[in-house]
C-alpha atoms as a PDB file:
ATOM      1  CA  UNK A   1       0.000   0.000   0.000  1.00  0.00           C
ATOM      2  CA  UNK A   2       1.260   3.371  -0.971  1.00  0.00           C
ATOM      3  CA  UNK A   3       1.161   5.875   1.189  1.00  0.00           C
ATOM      4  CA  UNK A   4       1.479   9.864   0.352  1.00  0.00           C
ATOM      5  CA  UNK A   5       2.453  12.388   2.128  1.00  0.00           C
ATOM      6  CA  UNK A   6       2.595  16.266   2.647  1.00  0.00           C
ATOM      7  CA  UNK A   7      -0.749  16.420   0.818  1.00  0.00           C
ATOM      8  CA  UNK A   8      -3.217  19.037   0.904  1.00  0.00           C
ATOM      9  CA  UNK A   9      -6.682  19.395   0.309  1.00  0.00           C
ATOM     10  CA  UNK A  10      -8.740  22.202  -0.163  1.00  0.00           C
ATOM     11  CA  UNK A  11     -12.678  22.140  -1.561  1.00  0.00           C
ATOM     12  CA  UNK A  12     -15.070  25.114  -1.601  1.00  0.00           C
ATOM     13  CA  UNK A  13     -18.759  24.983  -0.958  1.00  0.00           C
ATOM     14  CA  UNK A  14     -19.982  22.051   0.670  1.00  0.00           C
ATOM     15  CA  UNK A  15     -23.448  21.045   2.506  1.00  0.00           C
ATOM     16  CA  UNK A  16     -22.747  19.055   6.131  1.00  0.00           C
ATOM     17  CA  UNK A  17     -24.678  16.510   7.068  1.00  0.00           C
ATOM     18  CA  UNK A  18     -24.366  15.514  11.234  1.00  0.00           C
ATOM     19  CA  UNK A  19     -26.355  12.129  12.110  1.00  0.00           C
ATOM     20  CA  UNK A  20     -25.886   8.769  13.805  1.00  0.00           C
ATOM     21  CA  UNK A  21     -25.937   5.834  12.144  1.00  0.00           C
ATOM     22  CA  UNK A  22     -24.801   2.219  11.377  1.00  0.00           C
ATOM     23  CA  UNK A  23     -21.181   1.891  10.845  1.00  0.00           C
ATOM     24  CA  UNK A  24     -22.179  -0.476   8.035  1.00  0.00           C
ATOM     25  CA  UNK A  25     -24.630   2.134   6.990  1.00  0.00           C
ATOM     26  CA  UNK A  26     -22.192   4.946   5.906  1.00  0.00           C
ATOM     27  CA  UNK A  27     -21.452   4.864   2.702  1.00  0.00           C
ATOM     28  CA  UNK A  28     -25.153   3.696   1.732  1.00  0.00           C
ATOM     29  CA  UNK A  29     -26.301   7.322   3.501  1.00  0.00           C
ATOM     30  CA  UNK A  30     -23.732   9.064   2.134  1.00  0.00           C
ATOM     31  CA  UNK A  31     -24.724   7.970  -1.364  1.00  0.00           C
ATOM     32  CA  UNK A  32     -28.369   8.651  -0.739  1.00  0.00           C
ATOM     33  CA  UNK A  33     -27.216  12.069   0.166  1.00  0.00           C
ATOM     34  CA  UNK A  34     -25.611  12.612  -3.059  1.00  0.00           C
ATOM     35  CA  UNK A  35     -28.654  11.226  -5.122  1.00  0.00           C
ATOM     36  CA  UNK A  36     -31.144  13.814  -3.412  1.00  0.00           C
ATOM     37  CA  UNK A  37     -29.526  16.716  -2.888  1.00  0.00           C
ATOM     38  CA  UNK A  38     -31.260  17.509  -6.764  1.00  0.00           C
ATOM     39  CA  UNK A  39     -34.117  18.038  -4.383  1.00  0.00           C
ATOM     40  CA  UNK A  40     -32.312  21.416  -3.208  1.00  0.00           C
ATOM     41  CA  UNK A  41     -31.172  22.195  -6.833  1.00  0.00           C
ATOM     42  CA  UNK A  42     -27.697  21.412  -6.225  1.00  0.00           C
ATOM     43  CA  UNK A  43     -25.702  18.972  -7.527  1.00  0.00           C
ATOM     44  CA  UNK A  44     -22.800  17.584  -6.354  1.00  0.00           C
ATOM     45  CA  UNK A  45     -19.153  18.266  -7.750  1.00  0.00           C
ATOM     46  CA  UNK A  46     -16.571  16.932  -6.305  1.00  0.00           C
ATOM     47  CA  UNK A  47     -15.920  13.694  -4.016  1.00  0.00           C
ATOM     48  CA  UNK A  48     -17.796  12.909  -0.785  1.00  0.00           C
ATOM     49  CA  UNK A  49     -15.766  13.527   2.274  1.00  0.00           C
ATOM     50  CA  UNK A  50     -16.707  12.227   5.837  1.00  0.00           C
ATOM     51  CA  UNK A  51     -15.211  11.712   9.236  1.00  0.00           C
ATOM     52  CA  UNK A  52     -16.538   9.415  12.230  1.00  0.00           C
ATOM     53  CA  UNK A  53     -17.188  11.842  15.553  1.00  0.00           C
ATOM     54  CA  UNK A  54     -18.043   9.318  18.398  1.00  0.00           C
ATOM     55  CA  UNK A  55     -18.586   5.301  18.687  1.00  0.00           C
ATOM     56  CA  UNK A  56     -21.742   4.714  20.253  1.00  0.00           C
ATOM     57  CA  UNK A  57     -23.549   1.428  21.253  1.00  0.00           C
ATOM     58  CA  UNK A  58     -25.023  -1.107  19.096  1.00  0.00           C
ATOM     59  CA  UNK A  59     -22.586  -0.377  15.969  1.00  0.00           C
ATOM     60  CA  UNK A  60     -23.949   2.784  15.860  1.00  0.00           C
ATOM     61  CA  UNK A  61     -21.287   5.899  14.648  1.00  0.00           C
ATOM     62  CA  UNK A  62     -22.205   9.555  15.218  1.00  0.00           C
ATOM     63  CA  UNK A  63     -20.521  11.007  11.336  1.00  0.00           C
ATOM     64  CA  UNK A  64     -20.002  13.993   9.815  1.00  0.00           C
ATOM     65  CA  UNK A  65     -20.480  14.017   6.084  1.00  0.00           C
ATOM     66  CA  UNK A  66     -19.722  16.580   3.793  1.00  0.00           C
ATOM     67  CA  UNK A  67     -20.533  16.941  -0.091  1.00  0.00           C
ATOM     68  CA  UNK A  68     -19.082  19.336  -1.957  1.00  0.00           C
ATOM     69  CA  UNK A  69     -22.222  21.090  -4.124  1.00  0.00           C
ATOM     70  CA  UNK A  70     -22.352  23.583  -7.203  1.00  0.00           C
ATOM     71  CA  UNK A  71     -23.773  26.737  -5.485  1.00  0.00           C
ATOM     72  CA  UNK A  72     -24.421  28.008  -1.749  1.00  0.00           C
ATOM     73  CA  UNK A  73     -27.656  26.051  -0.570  1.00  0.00           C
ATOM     74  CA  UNK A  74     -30.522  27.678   0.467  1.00  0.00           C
ATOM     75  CA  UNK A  75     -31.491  27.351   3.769  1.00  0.00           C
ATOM     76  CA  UNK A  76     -32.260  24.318   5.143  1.00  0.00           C
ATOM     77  CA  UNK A  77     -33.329  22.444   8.570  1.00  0.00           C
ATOM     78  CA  UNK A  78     -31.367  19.462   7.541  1.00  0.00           C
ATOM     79  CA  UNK A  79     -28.332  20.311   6.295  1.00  0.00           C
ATOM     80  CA  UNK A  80     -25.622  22.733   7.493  1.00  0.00           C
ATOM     81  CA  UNK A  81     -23.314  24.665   4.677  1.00  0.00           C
ATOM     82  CA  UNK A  82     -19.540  24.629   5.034  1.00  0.00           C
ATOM     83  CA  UNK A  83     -18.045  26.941   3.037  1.00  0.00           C
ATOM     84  CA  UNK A  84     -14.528  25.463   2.906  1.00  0.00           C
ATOM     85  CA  UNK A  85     -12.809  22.003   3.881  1.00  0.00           C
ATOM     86  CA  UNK A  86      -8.884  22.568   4.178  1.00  0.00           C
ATOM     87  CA  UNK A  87      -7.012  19.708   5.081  1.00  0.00           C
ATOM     88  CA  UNK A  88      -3.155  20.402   4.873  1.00  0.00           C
ATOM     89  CA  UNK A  89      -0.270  18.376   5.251  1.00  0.00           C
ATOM     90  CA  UNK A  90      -1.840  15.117   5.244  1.00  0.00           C
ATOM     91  CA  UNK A  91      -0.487  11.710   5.115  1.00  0.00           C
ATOM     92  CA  UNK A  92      -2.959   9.630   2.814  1.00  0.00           C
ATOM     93  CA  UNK A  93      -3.415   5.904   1.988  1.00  0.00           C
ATOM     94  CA  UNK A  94      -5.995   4.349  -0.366  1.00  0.00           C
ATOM     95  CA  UNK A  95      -7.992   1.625   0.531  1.00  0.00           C
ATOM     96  CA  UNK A  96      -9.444  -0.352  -2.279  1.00  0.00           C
ATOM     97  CA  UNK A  97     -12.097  -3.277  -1.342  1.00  0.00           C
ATOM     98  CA  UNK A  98     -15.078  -4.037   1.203  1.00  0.00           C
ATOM     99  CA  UNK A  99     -15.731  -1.366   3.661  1.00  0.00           C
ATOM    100  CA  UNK A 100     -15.911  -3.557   6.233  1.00  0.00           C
ATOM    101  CA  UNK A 101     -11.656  -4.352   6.052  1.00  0.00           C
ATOM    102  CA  UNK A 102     -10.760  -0.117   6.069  1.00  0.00           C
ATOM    103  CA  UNK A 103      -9.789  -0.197   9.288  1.00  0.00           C
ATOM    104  CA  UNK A 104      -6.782  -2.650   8.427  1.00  0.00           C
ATOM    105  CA  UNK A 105      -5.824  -0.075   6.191  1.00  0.00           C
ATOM    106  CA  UNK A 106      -6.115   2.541   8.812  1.00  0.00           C
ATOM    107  CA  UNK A 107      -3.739   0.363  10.672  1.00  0.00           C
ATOM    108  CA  UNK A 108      -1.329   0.534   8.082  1.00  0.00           C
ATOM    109  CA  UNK A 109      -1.927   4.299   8.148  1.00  0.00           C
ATOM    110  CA  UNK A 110      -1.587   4.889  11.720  1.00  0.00           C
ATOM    111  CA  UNK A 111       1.684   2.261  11.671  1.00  0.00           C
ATOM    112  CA  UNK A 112       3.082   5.026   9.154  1.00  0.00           C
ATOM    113  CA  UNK A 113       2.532   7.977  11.234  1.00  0.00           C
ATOM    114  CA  UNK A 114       4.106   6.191  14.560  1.00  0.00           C
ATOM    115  CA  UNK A 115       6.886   5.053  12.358  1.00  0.00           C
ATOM    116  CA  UNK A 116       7.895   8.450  11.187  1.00  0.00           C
ATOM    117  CA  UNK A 117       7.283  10.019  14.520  1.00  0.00           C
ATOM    118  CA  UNK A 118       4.734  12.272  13.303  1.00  0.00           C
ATOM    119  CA  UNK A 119       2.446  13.900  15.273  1.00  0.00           C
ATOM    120  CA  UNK A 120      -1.572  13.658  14.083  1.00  0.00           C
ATOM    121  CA  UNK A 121      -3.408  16.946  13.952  1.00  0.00           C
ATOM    122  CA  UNK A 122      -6.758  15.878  12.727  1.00  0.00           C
ATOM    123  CA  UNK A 123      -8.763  12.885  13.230  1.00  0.00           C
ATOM    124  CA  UNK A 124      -9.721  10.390  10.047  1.00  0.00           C
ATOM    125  CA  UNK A 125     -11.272  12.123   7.295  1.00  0.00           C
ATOM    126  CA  UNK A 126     -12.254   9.499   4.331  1.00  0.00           C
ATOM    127  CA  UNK A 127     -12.957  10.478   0.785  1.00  0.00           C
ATOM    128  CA  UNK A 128     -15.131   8.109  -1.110  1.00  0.00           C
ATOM    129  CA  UNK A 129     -13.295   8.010  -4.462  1.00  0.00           C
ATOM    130  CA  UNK A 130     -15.845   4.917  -5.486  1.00  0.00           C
ATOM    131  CA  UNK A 131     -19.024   4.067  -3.631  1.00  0.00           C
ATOM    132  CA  UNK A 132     -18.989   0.406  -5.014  1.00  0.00           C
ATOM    133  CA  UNK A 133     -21.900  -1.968  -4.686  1.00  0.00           C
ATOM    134  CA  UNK A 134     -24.741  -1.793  -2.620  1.00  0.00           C
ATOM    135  CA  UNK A 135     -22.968  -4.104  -0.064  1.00  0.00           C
ATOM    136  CA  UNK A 136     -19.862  -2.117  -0.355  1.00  0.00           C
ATOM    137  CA  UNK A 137     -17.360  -4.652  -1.226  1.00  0.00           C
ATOM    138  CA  UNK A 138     -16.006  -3.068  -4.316  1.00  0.00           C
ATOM    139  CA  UNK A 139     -14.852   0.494  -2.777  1.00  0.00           C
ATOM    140  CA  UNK A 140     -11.979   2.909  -2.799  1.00  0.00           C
ATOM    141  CA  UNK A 141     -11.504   5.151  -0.255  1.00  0.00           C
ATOM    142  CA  UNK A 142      -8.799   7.417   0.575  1.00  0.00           C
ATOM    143  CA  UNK A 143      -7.804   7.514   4.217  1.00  0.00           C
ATOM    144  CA  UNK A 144      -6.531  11.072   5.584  1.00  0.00           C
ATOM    145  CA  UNK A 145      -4.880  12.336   8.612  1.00  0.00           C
ATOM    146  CA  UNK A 146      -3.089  15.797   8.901  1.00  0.00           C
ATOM    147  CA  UNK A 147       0.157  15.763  10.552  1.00  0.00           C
ATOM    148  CA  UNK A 148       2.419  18.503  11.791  1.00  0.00           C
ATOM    149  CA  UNK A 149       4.873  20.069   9.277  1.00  0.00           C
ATOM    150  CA  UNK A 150       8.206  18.793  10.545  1.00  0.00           C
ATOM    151  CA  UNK A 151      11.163  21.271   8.744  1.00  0.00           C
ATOM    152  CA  UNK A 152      13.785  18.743   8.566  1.00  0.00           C
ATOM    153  CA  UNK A 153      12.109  16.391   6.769  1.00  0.00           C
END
């Protein structure tokens, strides 16, 4: 697995969606997201981002997901707009496969950082670069954590 670093990400104009929700759930919300969001008038432009907040009981994952949209949305009780994500200096791996096996990757990930004595900034963000099938087995996601700059490296 390759691993990337010193990357950054920056994406304008996004619509945030806070809810709780099955870990094996999340991509299947976050692509329902992206399907309706027409209802608004938007449509969606870039890659979906979204990062886990808290574990809670029964499999249950409070998440953050953001999509990044064409225009400013009007207002709306359900979804929050962001009107920038920056990520910088991250440290990225790419899982490719079933969602339920990302967190070995995130091992791999997290391995890295330790390795390389860098210290994390951020907490997990995940892009989903393909959704795959409806049971998720056929994904690719890419795994991000910023890092602090280190000068001699």
């Amino acid at each position: 697995m390759q691993i990337t670093e010193h990357q950054n990400i920056h994406i304008n104009n996004l619509i945030s969606y806070n809810t709780n929700v099955r870990y094996s759930d999340i991509l299947k919300l976050a692509h329902y997201i992206s399907d309706n969001i027409k209802v608004l008038d938007l449509t969606q432009k870039d890659k979906i981002i979204f990062s886990e907040k808290n574990h809670l009981p029964d499999d249950t994952v409070n998440v953050n997901i953001l999509i990044p949209v064409n225009e400013i949305i009007p207002k709306c009780e359900e979804f929050d707009y962001r009107p920038v994500f920056h990520l910088d200096n991250a440290v990225i791996i790419r899982h490719e496969g079933n969602w339920t096996e990302i967190h070995n990757t995130e091992t791999v990930l997290h391995e890295f950082i330790e390795n390389n004595n860098f210290k994390t900034v951020t907490s997990s963000y995940y892009i989903v670069v393909r959704n795959g099938n409806s049971n998720s087995e056929d994904c690719i996601i890419d795994i991000c954590i910023g890092v602090e700059a280190q000068s001699h490296r």
